[in-house]
Protein backbone atom coordinates (compact mmCIF):
# COMPACT_ATOMS: atom_id res chain seq x y z
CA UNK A 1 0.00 0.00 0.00
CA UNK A 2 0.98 3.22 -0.78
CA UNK A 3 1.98 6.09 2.23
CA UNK A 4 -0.49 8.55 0.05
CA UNK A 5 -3.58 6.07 -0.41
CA UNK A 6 -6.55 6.17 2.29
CA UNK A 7 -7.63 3.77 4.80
CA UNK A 8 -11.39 2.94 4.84
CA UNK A 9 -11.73 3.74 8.09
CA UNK A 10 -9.59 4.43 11.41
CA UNK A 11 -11.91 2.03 13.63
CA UNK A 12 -11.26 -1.05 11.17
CA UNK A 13 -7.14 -1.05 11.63
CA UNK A 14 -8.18 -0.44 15.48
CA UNK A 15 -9.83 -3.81 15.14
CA UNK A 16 -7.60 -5.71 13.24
CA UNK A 17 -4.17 -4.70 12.45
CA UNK A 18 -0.87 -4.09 14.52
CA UNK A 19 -0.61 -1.09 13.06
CA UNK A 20 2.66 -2.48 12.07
CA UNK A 21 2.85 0.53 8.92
CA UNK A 22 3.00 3.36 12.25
CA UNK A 23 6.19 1.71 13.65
CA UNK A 24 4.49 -1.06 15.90
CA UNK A 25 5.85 -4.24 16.38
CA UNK A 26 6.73 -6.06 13.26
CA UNK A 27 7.66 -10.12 13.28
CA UNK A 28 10.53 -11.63 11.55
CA UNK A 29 9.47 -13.33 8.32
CA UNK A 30 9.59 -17.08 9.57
CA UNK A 31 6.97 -15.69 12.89
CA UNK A 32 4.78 -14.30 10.12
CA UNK A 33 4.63 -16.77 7.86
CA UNK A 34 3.98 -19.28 10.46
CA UNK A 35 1.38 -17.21 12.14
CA UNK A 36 0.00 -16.74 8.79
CA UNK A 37 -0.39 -20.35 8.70
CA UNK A 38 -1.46 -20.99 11.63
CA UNK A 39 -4.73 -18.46 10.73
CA UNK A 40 -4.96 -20.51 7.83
CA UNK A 41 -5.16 -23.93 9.77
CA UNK A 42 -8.09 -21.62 12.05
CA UNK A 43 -10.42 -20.89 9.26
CA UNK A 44 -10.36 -24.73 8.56
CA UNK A 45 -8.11 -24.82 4.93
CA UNK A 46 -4.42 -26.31 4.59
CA UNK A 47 -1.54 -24.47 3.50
CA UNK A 48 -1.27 -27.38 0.84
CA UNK A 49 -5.05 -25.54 -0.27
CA UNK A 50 -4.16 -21.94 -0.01
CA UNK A 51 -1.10 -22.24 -2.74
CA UNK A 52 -2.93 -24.96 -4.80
CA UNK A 53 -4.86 -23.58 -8.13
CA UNK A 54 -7.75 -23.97 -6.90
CA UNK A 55 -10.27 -20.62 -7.31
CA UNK A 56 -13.09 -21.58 -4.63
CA UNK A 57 -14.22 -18.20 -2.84
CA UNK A 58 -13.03 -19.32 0.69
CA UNK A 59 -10.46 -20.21 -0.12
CA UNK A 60 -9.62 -17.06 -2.17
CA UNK A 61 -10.68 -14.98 0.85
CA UNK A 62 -8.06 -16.73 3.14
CA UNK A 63 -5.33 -15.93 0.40
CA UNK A 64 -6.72 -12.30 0.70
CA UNK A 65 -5.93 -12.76 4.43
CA UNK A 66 -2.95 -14.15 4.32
CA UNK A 67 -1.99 -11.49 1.72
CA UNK A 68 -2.78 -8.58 3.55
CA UNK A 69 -1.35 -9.75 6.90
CA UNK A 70 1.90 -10.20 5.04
CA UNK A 71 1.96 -6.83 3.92
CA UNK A 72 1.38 -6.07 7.07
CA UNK A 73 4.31 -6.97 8.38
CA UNK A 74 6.41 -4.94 5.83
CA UNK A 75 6.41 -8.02 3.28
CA UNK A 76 6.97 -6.94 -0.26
CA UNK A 77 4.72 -7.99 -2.49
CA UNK A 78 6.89 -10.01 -4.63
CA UNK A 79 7.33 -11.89 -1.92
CA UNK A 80 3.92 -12.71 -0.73
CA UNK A 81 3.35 -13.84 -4.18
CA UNK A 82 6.27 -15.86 -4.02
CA UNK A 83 5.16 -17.94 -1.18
CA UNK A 84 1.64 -18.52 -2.26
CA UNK A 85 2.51 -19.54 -5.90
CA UNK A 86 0.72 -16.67 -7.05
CA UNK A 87 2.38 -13.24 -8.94
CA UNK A 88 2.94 -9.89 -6.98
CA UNK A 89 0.03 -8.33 -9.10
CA UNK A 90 -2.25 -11.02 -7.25
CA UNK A 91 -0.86 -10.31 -4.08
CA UNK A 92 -1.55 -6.22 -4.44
CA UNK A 93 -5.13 -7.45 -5.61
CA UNK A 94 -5.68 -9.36 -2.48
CA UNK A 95 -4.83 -7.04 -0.01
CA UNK A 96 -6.84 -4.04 -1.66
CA UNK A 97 -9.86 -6.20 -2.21
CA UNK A 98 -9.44 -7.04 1.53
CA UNK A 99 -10.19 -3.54 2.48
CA UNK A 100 -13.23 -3.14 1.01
CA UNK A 101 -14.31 -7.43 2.01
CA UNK A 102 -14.57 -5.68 5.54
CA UNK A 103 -15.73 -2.54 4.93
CA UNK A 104 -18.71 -4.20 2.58
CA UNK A 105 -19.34 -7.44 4.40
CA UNK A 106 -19.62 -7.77 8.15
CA UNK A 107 -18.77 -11.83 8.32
CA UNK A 108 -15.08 -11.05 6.73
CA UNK A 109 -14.41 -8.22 9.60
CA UNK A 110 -15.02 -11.20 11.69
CA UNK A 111 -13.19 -13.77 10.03
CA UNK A 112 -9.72 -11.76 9.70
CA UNK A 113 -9.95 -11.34 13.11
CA UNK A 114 -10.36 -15.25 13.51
CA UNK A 115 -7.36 -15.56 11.38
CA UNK A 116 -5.71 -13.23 13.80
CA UNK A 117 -6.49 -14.69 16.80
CA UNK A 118 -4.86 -17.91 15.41
């Protein structure tokens, strides 16, 4: 995400991010990705499921998950594309779509922070 481009709203970072972009606590890549897993393995799908070709909406909503928690932590897209067999363009359209997922639908505000709580 870009320093420039808007949030959707304060009160949705409040209940789901780190706030990792304002200087908070940022894991090393190995804590994220396993964390990222482990949020995976919480809304019921396999890592084995999340970089397979398969185009099934949940499981394209965890990859938006896992996508935008990466960037999160200061992950590159490139590099969350890397990991998910997927290209960096797919990774920048995960975590923007994931922004307005929450905004627009109230079960995926509820299911990022299930991932989180993993």
């Amino acid at each position: 995400m870009k320093a420039n481009e808007t949030i959707p709203s304060e009160s949705f970072y409040l209940a789901v991010g780190t706030l990792a972009h304002q200087g908070g606590y940022r894991m090393t890549e190995d804590e994220a990705l396993q964390r990222a897993q482990r949020g995976v393995t919480r809304l019921g799908h396999t890592w084995e499921e999340i970089v397979s070709p398969v185009r099934l909406r949940p499981l394209a909503d965890a990859r938006k998950m896992v996508s935008f928690f990466l960037r999160d932590q200061g992950w590159t897209y490139k590099a969350i594309g890397k990991v998910m067999n997927r290209d960096h363009a797919t990774a920048v359209h995960h975590v923007r779509s994931l922004f307005w997922l929450i905004e627009t639908e109230d079960h995926m505000g509820r299911k990022y922070n299930e991932f989180l709580s993993a």
